[in-house]
C-alpha atoms as a PDB file:
ATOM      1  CA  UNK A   1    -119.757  18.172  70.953  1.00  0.00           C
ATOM      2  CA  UNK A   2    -122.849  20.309  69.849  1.00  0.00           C
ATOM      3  CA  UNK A   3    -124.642  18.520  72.424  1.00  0.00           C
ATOM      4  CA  UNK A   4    -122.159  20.346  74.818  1.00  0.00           C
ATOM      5  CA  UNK A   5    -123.316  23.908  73.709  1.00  0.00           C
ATOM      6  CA  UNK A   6    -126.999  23.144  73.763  1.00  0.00           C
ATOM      7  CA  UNK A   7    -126.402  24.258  77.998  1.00  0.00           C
ATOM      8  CA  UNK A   8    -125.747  28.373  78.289  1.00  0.00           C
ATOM      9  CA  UNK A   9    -123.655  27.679  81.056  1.00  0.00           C
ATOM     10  CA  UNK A  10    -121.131  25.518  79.159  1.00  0.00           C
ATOM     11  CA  UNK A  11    -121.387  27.759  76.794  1.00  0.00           C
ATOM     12  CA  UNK A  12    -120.255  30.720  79.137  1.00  0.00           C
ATOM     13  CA  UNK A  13    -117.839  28.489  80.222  1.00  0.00           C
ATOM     14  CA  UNK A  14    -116.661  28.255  76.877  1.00  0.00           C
ATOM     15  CA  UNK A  15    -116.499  31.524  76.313  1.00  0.00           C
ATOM     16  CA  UNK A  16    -113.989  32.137  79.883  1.00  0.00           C
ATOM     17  CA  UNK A  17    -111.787  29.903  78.610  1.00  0.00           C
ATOM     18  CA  UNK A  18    -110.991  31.523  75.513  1.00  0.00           C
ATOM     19  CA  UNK A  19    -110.929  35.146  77.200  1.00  0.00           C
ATOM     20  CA  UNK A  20    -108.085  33.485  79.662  1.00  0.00           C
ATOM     21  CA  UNK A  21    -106.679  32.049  76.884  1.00  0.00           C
ATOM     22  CA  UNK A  22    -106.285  35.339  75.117  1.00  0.00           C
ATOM     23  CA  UNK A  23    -105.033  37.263  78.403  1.00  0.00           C
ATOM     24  CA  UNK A  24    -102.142  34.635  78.952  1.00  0.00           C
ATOM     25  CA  UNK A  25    -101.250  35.531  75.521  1.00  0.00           C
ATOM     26  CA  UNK A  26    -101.294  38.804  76.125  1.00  0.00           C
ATOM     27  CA  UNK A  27     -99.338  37.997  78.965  1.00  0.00           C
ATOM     28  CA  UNK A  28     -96.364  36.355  77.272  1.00  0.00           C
ATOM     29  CA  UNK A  29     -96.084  39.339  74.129  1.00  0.00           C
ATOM     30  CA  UNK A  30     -95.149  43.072  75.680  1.00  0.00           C
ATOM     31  CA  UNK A  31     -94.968  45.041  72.850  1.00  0.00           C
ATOM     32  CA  UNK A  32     -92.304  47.727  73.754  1.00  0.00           C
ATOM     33  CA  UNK A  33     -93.245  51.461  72.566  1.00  0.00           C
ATOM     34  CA  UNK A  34     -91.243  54.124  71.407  1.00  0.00           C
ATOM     35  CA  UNK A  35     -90.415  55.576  75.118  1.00  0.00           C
ATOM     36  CA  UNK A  36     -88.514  51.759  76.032  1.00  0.00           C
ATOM     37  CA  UNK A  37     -85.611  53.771  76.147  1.00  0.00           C
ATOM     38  CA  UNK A  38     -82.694  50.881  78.446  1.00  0.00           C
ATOM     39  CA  UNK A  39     -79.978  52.892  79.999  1.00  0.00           C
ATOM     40  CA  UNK A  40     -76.700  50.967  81.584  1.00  0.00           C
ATOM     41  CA  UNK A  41     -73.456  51.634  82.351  1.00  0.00           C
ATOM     42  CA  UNK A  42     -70.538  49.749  80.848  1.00  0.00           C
ATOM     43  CA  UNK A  43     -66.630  50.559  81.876  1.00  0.00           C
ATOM     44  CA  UNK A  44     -67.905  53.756  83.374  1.00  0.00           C
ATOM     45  CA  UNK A  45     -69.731  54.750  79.893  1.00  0.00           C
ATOM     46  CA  UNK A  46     -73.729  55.352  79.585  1.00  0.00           C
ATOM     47  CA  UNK A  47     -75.158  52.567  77.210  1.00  0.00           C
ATOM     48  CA  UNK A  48     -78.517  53.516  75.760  1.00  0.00           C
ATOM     49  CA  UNK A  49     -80.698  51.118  73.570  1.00  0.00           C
ATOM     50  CA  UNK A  50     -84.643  51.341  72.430  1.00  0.00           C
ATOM     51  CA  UNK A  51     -85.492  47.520  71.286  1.00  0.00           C
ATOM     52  CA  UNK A  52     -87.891  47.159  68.545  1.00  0.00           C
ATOM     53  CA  UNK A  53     -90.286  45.016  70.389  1.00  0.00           C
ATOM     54  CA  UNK A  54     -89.667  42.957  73.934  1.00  0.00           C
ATOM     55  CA  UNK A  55     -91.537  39.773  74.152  1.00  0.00           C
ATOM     56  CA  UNK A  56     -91.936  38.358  77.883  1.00  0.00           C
ATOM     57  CA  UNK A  57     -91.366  34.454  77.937  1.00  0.00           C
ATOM     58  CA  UNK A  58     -91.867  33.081  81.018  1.00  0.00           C
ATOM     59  CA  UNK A  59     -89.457  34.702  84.029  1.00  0.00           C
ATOM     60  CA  UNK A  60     -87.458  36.309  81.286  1.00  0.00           C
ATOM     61  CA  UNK A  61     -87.190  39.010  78.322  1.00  0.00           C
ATOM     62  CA  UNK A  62     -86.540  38.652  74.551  1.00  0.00           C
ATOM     63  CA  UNK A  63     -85.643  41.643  72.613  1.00  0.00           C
ATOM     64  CA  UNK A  64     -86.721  41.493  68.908  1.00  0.00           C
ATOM     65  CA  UNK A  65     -84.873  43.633  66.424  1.00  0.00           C
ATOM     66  CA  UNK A  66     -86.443  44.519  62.872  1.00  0.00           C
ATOM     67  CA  UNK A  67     -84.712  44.615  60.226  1.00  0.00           C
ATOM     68  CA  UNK A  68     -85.641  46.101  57.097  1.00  0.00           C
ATOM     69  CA  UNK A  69     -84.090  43.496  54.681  1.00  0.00           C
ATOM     70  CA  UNK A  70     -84.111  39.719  53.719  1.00  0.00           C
ATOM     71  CA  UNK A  71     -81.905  37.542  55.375  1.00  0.00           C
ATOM     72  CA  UNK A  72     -78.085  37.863  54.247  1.00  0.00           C
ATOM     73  CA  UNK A  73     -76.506  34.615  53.978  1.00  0.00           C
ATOM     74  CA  UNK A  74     -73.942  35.957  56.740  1.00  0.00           C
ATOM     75  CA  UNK A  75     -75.407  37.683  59.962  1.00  0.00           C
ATOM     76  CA  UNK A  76     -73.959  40.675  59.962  1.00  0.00           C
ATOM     77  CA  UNK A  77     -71.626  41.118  63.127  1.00  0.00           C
ATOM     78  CA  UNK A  78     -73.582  44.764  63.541  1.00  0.00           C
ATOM     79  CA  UNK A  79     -77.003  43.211  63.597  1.00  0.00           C
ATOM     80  CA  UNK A  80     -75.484  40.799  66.697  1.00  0.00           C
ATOM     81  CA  UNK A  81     -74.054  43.282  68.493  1.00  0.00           C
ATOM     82  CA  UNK A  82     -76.792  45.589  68.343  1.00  0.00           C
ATOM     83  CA  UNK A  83     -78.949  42.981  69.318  1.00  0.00           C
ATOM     84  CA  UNK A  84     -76.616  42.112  72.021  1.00  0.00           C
ATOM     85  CA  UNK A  85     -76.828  45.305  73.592  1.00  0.00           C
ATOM     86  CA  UNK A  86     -80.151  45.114  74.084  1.00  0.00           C
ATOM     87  CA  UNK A  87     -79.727  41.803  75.470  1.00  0.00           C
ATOM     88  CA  UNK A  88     -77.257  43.279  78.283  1.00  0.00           C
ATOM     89  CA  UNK A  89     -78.858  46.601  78.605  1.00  0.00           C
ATOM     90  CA  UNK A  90     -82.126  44.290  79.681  1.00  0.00           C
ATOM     91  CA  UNK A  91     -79.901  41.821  81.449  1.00  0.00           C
ATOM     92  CA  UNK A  92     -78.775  44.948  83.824  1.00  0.00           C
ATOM     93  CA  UNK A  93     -81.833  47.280  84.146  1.00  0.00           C
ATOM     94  CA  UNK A  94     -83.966  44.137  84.528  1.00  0.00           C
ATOM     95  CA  UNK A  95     -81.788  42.239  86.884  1.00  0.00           C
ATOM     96  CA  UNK A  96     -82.493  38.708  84.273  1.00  0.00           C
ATOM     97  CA  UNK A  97     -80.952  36.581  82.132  1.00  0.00           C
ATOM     98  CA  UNK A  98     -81.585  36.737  78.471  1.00  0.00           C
ATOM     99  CA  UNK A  99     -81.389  33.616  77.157  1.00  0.00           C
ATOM    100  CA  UNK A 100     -81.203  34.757  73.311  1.00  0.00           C
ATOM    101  CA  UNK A 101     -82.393  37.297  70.968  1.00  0.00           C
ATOM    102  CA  UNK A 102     -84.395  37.574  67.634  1.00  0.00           C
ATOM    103  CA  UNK A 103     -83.285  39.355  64.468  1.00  0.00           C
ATOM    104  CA  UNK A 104     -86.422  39.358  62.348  1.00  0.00           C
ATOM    105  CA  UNK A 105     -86.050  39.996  58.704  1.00  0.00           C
ATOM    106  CA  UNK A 106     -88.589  40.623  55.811  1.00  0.00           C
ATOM    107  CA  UNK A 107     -88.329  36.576  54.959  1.00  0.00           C
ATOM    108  CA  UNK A 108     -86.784  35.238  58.205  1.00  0.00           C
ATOM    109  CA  UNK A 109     -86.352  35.345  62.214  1.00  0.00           C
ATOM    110  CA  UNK A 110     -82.858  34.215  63.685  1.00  0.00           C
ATOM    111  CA  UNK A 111     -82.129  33.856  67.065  1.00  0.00           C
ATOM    112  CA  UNK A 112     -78.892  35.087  68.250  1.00  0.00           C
ATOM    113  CA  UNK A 113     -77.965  33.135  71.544  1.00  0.00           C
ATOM    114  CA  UNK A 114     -76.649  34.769  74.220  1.00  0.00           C
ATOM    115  CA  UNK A 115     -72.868  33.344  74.618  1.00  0.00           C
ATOM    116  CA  UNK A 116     -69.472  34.680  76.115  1.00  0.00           C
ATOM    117  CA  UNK A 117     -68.237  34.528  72.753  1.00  0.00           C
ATOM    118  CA  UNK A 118     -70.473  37.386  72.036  1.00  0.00           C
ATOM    119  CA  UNK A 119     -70.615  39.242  74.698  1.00  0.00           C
ATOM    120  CA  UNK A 120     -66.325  39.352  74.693  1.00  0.00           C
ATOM    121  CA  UNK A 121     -66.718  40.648  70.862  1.00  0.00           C
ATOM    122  CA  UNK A 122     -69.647  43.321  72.268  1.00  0.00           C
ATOM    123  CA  UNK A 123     -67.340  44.029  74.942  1.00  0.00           C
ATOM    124  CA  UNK A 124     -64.254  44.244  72.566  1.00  0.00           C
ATOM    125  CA  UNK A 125     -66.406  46.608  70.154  1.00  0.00           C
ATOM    126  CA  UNK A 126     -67.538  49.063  73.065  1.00  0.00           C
ATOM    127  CA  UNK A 127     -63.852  49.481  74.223  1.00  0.00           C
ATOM    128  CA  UNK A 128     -63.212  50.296  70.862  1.00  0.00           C
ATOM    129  CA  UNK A 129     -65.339  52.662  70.478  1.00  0.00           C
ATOM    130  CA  UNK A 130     -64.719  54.330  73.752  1.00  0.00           C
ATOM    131  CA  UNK A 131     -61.081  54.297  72.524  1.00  0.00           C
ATOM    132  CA  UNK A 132     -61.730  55.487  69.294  1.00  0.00           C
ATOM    133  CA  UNK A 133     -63.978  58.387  70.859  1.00  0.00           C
ATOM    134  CA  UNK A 134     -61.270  59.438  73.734  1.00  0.00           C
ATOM    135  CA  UNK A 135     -58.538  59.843  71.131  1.00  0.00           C
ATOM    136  CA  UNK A 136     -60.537  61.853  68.592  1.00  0.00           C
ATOM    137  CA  UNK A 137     -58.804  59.568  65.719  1.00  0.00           C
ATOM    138  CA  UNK A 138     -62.123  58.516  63.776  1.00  0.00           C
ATOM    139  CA  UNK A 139     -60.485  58.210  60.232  1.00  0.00           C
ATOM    140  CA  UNK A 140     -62.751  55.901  57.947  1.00  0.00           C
ATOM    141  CA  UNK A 141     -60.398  53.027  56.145  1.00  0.00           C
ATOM    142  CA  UNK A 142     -62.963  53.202  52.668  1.00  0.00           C
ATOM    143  CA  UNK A 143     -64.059  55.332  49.894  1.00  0.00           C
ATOM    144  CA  UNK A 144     -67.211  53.605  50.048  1.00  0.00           C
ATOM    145  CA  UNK A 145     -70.142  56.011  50.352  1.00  0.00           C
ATOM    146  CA  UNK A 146     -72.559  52.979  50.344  1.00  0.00           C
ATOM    147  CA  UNK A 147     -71.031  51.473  53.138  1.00  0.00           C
ATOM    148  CA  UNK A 148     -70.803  54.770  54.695  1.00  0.00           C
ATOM    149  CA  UNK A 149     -74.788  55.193  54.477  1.00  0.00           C
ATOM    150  CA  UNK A 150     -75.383  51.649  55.972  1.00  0.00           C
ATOM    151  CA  UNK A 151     -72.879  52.193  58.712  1.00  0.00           C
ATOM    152  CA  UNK A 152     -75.190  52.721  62.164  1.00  0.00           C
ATOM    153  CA  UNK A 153     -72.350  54.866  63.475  1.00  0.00           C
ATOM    154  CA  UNK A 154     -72.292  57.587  60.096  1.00  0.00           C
ATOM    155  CA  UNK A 155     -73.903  60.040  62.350  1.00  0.00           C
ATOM    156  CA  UNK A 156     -71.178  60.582  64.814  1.00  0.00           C
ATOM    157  CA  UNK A 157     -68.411  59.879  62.276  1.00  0.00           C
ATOM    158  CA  UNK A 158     -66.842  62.946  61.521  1.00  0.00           C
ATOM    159  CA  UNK A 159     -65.499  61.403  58.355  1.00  0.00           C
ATOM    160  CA  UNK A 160     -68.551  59.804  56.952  1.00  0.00           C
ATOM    161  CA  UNK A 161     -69.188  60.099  53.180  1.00  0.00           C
ATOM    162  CA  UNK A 162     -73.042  59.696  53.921  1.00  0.00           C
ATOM    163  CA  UNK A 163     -75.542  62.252  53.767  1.00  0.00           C
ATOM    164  CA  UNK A 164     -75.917  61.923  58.002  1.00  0.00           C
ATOM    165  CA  UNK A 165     -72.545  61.964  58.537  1.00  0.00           C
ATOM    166  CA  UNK A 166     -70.537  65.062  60.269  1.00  0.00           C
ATOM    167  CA  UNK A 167     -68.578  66.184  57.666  1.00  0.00           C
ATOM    168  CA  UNK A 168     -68.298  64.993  53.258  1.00  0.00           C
ATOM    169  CA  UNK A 169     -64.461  64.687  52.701  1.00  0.00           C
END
């Protein structure tokens, strides 16, 4: 082998191969900035998402969601369908399937799959909302102010206990 680099032109040879080695790296990670703002529509209702990072694999996308935890011993249902949206608000602006998404925590990286079980529940959870924000009857069912601060929806809630909530009853 170090008779191979005694020639400058394997060596520049050499030296090509790891540069197109390194750009079809670069190739398969996108790194998705701050402005990857993904707007759909769903049952006649905007859907807007910003993924954490979007790695390119092959013909298709991957969104990666960070989370800023260690891995519970149950995925939490809002970590899937938060990483589901992503999956179909790529899946429609992108005209691809998704195969699957990645959750990646402080100590661990789970992919989610992309099934119709979880895209009915996504579905299920939307129409809910939509429902919930049509009839104006947002009444928390806790005391909880901790799970009120955790909640990703304590913002618009105009019942939340937390400190970014609408309104302290």
């Amino acid at each position: 082998m170090a008779h191979y680099f005694n020639n400058p032109l394997n060596i520049y040879l050499f030296i090509i191969l790891l540069s197109l080695i390194f750009l079809l790296f670069l190739s398969l990670t996108i790194q998705a900035t701050s402005k990857t703002i993904l707007r759909a529509e769903f049952n006649n209702v905007q859907i807007v998402g910003k993924p954490d990072i979007i790695l390119r694999k092959k013909d298709t996308l991957i969104p990666v969601e960070y989370k800023n935890m260690n891995k519970p011993h149950f995925i939490y249902d809002s970590h899937k369908l938060q990483l589901y949206t992503y999956i179909y608000l790529l899946e429609k602006t992108k005209n691809i399937s998704v195969p699957y998404g990645i959750l990646k925590y402080n100590d661990a990286e789970v992919k989610i799959k992309n099934s119709h079980m979880i895209r009915k529940k996504w579905e299920s959870t939307v129409e809910s909302l939509i429902k919930m924000q049509n009839s104006g009857n947002r009444k928390r069912n806790h005391n909880n102010k901790r799970k009120c601060e955790k909640c990703e929806f304590s913002v618009l809630c105009p019942d939340s206990l937390s400190q970014g909530g609408r309104s302290r009853t």
